[in-house]
N, C-alpha and C. Protein backbone atom coordinates (compact mmCIF):
# COMPACT_ATOMS: atom_id res chain seq x y z
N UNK A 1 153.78 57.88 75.53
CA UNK A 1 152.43 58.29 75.29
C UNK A 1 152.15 59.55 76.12
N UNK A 2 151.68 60.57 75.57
CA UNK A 2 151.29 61.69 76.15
C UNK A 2 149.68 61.90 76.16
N UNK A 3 149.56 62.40 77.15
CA UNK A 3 147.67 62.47 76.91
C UNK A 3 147.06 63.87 77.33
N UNK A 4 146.52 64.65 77.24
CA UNK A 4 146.49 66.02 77.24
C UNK A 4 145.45 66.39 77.44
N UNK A 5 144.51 67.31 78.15
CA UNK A 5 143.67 67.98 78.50
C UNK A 5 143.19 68.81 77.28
N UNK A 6 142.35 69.00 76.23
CA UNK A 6 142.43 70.26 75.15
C UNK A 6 141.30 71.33 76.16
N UNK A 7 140.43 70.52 75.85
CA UNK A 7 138.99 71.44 76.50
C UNK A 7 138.43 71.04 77.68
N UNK A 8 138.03 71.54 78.65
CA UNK A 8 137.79 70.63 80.01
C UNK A 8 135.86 70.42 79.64
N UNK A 9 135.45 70.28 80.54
CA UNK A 9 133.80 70.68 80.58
C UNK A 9 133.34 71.93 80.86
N UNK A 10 132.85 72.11 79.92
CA UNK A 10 132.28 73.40 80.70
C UNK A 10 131.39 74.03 81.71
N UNK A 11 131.08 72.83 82.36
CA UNK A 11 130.26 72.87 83.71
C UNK A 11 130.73 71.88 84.99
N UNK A 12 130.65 71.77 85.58
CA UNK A 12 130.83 70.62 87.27
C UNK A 12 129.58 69.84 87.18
N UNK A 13 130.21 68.42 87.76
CA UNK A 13 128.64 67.80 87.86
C UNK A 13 127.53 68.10 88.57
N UNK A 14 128.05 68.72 89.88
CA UNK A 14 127.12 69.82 90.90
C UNK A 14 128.01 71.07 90.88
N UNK A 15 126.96 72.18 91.62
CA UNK A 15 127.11 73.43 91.24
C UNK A 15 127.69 73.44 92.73
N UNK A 16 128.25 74.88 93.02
CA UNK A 16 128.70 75.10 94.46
C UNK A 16 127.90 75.35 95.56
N UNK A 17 126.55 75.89 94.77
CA UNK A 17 125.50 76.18 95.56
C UNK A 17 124.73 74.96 96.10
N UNK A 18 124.88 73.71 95.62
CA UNK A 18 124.40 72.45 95.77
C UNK A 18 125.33 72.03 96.76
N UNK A 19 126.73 71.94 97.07
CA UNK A 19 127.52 71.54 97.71
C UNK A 19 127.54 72.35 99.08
N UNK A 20 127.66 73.85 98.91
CA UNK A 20 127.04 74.36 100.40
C UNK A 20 125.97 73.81 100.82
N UNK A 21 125.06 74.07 100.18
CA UNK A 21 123.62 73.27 100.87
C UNK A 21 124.04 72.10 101.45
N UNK A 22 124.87 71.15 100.79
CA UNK A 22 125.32 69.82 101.66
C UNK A 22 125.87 70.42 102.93
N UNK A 23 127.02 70.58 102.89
CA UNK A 23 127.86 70.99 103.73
C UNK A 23 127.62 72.61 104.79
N UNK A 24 126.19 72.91 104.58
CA UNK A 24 125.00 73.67 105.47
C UNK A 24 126.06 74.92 105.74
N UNK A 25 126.78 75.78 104.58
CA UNK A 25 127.64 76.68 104.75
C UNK A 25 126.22 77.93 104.45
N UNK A 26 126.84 79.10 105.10
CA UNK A 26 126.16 80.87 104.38
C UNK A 26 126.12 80.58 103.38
N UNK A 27 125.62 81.25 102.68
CA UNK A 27 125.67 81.54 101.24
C UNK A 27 126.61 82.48 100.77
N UNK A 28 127.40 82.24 100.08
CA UNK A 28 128.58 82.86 99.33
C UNK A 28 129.76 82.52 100.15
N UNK A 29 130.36 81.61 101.09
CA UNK A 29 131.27 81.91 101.80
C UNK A 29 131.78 80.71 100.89
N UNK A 30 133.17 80.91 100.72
CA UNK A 30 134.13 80.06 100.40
C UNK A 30 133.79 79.65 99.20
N UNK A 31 133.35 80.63 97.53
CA UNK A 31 133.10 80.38 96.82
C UNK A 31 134.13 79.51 96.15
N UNK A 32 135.24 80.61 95.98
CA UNK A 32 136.50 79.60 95.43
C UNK A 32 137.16 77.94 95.84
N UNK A 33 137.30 78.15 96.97
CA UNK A 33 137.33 76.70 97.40
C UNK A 33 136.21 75.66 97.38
N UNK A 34 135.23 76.12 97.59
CA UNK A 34 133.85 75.05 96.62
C UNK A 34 134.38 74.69 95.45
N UNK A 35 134.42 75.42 94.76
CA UNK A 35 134.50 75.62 92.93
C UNK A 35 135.77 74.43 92.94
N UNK A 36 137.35 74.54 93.53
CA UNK A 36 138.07 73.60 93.51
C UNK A 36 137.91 72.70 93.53
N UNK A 37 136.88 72.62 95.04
CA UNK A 37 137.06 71.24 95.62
C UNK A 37 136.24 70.30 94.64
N UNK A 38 134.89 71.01 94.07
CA UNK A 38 134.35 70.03 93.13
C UNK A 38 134.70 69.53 92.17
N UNK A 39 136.04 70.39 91.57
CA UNK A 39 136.84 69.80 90.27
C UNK A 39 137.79 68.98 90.57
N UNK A 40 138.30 68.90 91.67
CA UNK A 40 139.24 67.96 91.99
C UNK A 40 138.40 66.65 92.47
N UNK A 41 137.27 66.83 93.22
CA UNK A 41 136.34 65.78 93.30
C UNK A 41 136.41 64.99 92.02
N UNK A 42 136.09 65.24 90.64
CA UNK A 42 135.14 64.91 89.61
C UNK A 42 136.78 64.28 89.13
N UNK A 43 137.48 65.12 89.26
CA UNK A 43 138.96 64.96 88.42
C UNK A 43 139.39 63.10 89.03
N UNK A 44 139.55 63.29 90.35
CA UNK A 44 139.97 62.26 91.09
C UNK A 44 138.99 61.05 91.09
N UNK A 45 138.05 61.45 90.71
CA UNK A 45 136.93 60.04 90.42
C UNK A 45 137.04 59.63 88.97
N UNK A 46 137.12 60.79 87.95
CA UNK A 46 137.34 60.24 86.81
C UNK A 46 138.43 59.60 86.72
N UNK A 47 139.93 59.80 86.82
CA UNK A 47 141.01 59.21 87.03
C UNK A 47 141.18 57.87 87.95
N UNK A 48 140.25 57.82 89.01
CA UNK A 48 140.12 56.21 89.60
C UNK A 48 139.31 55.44 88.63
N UNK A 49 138.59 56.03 88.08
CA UNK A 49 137.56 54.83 87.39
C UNK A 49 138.01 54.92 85.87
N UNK A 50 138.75 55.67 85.30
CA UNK A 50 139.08 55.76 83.81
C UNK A 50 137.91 55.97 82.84
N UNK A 51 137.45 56.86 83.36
CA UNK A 51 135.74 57.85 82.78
C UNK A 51 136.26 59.16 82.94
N UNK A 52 135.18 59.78 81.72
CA UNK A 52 135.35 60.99 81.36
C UNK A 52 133.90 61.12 81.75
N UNK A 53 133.83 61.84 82.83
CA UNK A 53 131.94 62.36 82.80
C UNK A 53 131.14 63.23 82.23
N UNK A 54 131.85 64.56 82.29
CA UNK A 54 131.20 65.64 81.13
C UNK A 54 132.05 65.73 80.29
N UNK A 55 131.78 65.65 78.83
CA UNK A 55 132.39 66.02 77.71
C UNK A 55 132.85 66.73 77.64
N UNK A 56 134.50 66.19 77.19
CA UNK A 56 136.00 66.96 77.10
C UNK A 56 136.58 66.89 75.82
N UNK A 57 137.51 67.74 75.47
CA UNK A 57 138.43 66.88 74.46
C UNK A 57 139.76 66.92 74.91
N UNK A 58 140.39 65.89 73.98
CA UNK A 58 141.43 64.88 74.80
C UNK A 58 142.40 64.90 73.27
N UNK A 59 143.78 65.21 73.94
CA UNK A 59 144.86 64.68 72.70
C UNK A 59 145.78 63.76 73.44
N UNK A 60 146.08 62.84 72.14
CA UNK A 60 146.92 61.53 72.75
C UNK A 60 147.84 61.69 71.63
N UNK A 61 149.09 61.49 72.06
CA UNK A 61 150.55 61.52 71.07
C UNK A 61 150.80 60.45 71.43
N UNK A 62 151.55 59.54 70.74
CA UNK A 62 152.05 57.99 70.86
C UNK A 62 153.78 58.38 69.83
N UNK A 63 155.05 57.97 70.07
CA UNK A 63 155.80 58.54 69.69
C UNK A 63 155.83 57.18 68.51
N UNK A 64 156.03 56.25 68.49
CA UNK A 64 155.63 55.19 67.64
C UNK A 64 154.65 54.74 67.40
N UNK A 65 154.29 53.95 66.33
CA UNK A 65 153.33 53.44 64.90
C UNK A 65 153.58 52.45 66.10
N UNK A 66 152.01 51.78 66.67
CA UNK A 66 151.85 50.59 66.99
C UNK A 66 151.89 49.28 66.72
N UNK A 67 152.42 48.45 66.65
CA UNK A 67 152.84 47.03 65.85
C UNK A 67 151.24 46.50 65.50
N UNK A 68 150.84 46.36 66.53
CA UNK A 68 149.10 45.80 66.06
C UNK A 68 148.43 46.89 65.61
N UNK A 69 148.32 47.65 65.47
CA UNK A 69 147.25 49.02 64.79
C UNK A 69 146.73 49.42 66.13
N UNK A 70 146.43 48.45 66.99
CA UNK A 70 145.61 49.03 68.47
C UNK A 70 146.37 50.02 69.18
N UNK A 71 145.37 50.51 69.36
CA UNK A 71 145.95 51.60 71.07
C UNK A 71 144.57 51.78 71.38
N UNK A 72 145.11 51.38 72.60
CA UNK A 72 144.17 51.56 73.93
C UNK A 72 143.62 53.33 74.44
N UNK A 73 142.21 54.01 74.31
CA UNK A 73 142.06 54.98 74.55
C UNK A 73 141.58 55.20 76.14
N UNK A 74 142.48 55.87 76.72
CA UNK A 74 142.48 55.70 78.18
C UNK A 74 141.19 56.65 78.73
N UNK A 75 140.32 57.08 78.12
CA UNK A 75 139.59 57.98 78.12
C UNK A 75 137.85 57.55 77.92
N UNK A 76 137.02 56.98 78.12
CA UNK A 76 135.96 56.69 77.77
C UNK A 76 134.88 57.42 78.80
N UNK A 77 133.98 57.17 78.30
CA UNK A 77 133.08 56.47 76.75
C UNK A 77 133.56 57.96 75.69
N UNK A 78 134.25 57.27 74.67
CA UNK A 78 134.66 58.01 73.34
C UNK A 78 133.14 58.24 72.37
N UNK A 79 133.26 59.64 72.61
CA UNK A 79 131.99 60.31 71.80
C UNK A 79 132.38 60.47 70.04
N UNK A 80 133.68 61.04 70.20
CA UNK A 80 134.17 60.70 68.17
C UNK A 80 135.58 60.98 68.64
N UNK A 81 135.95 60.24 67.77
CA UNK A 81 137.36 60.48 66.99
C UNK A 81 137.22 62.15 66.03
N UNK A 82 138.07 62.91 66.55
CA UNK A 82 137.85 64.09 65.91
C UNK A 82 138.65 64.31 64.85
N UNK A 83 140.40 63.80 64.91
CA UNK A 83 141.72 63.71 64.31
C UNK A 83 142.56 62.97 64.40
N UNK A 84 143.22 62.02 63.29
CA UNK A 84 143.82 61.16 63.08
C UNK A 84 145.28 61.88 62.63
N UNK A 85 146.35 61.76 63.27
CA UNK A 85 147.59 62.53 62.48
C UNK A 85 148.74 61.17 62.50
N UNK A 86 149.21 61.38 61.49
CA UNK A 86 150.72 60.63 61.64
C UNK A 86 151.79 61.25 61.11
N UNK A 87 153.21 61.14 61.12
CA UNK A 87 154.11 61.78 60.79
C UNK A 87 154.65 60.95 60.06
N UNK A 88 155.59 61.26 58.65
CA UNK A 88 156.18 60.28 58.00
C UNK A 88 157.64 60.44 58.36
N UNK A 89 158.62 59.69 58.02
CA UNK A 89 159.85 59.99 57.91
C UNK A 89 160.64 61.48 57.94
N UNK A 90 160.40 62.09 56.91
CA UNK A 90 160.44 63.26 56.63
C UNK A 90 159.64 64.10 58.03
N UNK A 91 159.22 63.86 58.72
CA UNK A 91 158.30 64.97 59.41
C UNK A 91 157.19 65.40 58.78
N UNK A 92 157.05 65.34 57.66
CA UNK A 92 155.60 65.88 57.36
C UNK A 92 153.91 65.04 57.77
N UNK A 93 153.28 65.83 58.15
CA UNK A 93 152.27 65.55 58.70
C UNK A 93 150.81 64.95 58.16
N UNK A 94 150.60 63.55 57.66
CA UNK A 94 149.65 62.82 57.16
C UNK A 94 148.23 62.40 57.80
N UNK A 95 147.11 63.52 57.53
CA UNK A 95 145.85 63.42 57.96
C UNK A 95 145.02 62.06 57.60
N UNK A 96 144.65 60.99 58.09
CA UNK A 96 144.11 59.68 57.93
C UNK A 96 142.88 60.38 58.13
N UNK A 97 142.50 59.55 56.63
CA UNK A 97 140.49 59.50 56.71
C UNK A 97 139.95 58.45 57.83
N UNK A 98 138.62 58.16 57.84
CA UNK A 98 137.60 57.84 58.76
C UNK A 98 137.74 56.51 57.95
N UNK A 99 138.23 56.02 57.15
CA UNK A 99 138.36 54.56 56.78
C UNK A 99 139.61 53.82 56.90
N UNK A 100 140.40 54.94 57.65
CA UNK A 100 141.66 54.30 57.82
C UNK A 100 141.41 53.51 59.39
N UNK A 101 141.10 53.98 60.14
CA UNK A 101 140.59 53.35 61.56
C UNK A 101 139.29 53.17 61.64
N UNK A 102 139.55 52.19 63.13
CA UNK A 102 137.98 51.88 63.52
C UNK A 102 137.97 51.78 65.20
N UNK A 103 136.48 52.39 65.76
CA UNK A 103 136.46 52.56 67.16
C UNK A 103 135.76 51.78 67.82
N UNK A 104 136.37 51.16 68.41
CA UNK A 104 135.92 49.59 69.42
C UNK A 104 135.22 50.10 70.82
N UNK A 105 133.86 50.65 70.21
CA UNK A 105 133.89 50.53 71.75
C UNK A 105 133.00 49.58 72.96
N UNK A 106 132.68 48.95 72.18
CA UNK A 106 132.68 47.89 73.24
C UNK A 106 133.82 46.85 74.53
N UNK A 107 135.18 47.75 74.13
CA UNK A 107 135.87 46.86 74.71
C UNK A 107 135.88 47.59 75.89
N UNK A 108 136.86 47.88 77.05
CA UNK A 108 137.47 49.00 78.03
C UNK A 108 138.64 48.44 78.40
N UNK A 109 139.95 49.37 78.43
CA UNK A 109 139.31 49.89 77.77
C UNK A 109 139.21 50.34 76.23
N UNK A 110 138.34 51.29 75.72
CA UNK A 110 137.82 51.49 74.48
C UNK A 110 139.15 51.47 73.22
N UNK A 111 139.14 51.11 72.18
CA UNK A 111 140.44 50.81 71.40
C UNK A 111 140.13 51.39 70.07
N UNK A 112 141.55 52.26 69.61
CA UNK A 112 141.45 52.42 68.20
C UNK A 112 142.25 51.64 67.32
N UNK A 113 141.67 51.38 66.20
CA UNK A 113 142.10 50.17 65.19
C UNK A 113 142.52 50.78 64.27
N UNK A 114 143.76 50.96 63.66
CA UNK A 114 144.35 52.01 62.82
C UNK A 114 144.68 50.34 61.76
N UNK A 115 144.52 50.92 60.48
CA UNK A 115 145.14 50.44 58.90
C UNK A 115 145.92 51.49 58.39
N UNK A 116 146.81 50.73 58.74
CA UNK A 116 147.97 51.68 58.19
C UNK A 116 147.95 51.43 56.28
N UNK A 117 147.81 52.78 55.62
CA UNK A 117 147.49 53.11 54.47
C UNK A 117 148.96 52.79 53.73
N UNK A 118 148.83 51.95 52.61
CA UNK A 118 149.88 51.60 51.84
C UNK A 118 150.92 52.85 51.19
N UNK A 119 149.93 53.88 51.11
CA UNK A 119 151.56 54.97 50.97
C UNK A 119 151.42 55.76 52.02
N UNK A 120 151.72 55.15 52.94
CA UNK A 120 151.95 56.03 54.33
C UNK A 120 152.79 54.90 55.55
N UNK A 121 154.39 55.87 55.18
CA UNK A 121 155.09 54.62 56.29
C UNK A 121 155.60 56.05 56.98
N UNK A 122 155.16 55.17 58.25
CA UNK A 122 154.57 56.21 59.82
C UNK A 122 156.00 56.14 60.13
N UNK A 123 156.99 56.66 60.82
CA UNK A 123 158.40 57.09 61.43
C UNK A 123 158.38 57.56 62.80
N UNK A 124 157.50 58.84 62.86
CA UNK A 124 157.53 59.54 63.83
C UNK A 124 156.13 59.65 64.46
N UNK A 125 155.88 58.75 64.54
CA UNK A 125 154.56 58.71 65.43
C UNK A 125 153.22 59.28 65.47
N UNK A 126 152.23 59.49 66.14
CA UNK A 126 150.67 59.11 65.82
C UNK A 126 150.18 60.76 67.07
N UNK A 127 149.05 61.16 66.26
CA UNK A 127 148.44 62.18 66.70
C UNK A 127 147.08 62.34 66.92
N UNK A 128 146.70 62.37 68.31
CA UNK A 128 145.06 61.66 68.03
C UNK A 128 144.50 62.50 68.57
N UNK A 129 142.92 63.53 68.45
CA UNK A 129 142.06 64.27 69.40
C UNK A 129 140.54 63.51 69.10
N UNK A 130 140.06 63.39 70.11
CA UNK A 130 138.91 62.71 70.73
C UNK A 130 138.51 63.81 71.51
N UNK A 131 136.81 63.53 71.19
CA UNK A 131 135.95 64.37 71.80
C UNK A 131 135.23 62.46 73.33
N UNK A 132 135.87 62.70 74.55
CA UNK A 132 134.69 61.66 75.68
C UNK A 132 133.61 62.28 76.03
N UNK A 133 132.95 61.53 77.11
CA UNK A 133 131.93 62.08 77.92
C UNK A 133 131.02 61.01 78.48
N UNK A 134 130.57 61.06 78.96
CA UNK A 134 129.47 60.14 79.39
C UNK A 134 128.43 60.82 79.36
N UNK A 135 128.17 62.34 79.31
CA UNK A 135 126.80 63.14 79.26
C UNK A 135 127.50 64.43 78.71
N UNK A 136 126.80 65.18 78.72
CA UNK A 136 126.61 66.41 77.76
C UNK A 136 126.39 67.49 78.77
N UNK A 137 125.65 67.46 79.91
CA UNK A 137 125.45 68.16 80.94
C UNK A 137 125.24 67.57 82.07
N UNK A 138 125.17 68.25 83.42
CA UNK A 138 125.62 67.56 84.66
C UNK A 138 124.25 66.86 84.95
N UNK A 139 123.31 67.31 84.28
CA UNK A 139 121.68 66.82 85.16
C UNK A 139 121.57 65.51 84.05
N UNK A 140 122.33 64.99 82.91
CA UNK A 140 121.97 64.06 82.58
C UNK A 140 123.49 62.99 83.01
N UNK A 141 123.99 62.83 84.10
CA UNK A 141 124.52 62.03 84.62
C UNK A 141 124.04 61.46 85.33
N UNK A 142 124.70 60.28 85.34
CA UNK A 142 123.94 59.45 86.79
C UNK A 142 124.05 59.61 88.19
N UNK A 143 122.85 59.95 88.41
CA UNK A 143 122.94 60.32 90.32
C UNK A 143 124.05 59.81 90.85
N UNK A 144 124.68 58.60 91.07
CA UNK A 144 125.48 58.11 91.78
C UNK A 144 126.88 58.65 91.32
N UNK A 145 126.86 59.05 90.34
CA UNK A 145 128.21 59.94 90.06
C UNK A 145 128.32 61.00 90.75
N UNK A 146 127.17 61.65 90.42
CA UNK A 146 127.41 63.19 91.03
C UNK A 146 127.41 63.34 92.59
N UNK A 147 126.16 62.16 92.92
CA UNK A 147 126.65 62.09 94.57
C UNK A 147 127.92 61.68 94.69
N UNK A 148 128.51 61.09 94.42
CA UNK A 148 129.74 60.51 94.92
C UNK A 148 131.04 61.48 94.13
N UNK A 149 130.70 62.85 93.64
CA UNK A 149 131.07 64.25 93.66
C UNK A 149 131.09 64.98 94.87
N UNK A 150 129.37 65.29 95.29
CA UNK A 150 129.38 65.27 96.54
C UNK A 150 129.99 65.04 97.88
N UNK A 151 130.05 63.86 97.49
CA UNK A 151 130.27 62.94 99.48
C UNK A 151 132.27 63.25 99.13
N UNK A 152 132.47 63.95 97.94
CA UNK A 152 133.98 64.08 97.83
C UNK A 152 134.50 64.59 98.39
N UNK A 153 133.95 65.98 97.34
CA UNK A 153 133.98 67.49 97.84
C UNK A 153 134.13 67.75 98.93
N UNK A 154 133.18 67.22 99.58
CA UNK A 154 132.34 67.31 101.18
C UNK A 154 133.84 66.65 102.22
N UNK A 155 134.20 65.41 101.67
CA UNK A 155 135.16 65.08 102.64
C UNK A 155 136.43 65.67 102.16
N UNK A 156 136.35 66.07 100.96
CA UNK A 156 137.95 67.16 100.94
C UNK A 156 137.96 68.76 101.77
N UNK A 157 136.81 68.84 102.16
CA UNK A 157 136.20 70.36 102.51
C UNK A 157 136.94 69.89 103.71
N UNK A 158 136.14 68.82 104.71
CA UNK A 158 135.83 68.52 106.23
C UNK A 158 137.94 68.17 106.52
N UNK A 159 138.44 67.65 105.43
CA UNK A 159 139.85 67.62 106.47
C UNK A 159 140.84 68.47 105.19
N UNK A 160 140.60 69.53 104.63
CA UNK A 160 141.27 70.20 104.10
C UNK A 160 142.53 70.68 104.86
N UNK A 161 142.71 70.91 106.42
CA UNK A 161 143.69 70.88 106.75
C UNK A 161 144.65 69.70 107.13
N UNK A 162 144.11 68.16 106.53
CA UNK A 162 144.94 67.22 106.85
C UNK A 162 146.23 66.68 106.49
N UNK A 163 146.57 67.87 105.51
CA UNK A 163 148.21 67.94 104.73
C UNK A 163 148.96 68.47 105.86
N UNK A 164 148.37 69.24 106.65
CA UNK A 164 149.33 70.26 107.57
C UNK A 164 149.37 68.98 108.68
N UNK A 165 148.59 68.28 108.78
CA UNK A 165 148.64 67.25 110.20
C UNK A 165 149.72 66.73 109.50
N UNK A 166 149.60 66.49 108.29
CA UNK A 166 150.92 64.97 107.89
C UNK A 166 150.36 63.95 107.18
N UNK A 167 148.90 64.27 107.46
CA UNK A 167 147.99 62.70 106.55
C UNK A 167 147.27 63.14 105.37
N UNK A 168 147.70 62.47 104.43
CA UNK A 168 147.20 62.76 103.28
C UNK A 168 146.42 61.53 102.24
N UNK A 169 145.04 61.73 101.78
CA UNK A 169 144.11 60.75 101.64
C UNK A 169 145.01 59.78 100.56
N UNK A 170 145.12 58.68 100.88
CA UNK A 170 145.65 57.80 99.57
C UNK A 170 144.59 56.87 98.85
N UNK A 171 143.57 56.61 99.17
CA UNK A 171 142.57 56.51 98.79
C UNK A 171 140.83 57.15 99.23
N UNK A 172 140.09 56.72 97.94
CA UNK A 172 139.29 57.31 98.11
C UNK A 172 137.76 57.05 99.72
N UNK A 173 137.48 57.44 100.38
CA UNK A 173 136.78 57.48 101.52
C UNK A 173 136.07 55.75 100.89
N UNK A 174 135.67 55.39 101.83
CA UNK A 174 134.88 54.24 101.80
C UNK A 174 133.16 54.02 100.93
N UNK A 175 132.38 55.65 101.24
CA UNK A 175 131.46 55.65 100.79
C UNK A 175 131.18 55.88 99.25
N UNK A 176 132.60 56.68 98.50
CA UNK A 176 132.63 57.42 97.64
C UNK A 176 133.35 56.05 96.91
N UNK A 177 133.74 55.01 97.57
CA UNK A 177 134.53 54.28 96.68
C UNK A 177 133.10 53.09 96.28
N UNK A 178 132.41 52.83 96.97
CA UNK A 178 131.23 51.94 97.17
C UNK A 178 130.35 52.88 96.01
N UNK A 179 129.77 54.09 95.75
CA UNK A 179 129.42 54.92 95.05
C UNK A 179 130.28 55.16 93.41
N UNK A 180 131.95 55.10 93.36
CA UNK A 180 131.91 54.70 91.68
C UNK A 180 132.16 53.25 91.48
N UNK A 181 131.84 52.43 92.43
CA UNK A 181 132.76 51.05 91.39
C UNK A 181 131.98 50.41 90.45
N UNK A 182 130.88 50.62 90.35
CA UNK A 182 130.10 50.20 88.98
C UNK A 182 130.79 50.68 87.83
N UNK A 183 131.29 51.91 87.86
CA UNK A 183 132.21 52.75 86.87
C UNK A 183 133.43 52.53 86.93
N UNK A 184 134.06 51.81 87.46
CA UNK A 184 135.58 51.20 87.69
C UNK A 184 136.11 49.72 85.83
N UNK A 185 137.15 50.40 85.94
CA UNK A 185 137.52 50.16 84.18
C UNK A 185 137.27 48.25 84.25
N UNK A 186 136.39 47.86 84.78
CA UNK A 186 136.21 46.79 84.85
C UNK A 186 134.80 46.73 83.28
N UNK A 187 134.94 45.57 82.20
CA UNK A 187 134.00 44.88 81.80
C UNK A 187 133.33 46.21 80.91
N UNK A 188 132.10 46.28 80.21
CA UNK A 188 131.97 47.32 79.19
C UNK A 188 131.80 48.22 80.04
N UNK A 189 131.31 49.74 79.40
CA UNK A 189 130.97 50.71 79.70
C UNK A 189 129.48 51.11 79.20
């Protein structure tokens, strides 16, 4: 299974100018490393909790036709199914309509339900792009996300030189972990 980045968000859940203000920096100093640190913030929280916070799109390759029709979309909350691809024998490339699958999302996590179409025997495997998100823009997320962007950022800023000591964070700070576990791939979304 391959899973792929297409489009990122086109915004951060906080801005850099919000994060200096935390972290009581000048104004303009260390633009670039703000800008990082908040994407790796957002990156590393989405990836602990298996959430997509600002709307992305996402490709998933599966090299085999699933025995149950399911596959698990590691990516939620799934905003649409954008493209359904399968490959036949031959290699040629078979576009599935919107009645060939169905999107579960009540489960997590979230699942696609593929019917495999009577003249279509799948060989070479499955091609999928999904639009996630949990919001559309950063001010309609939930506070506790974006703080716990914040309190990230903030502690990736404060020991940014702790690779050179030798210690390197293996999990997430205590406050920031208390701050997503409501969002942790536990139970719906």
């Amino acid at each position: 299974m391959v899973l792929q980045l297409i489009t990122p968000p086109v915004e951060e859940p906080v801005t850099t100018a919000f994060l200096r203000e935390f972290l009581r920096l000048p104004p303009d100093q260390e633009e670039n490393l703000l800008t990082r640190l908040i994407r790796t913030a957002r990156e590393v929280i989405e990836d602990h909790c298996n959430l997509v916070m600002l709307s992305q799109r996402w490709y998933l390759q599966l090299t085999n036709w699933p025995q149950s029709g399911r596959i698990a979309l590691y990516k939620a909350p799934v905003i649409s199914i954008d493209k359904v691809r399968g490959f036949s024998a031959d290699g040629s490339a078979v576009q599935f309509s919107s009645d060939d699958w169905r999107l579960d999302t009540e489960s997590r996590p979230q699942r696609l339900y593929l019917r495999r179409p009577q003249y279509i025997t799948i060989a070479r495997g499955l091609e999928i792009e999904l639009t996630a998100g949990l919001a559309n823009e950063p001010e309609a997320l939930p506070e506790t996300l974006r703080h716990a962007c914040v309190m990230l950022a903030a502690h990736l800023y404060d020991n940014r030189n702790s690779a050179q000591a030798g210690t390197l964070m293996t999990s997430l700070p205590d406050m920031v972990a208390q701050l997503v576990s409501p969002w942790l791939r536990r139970g719906r979304l």
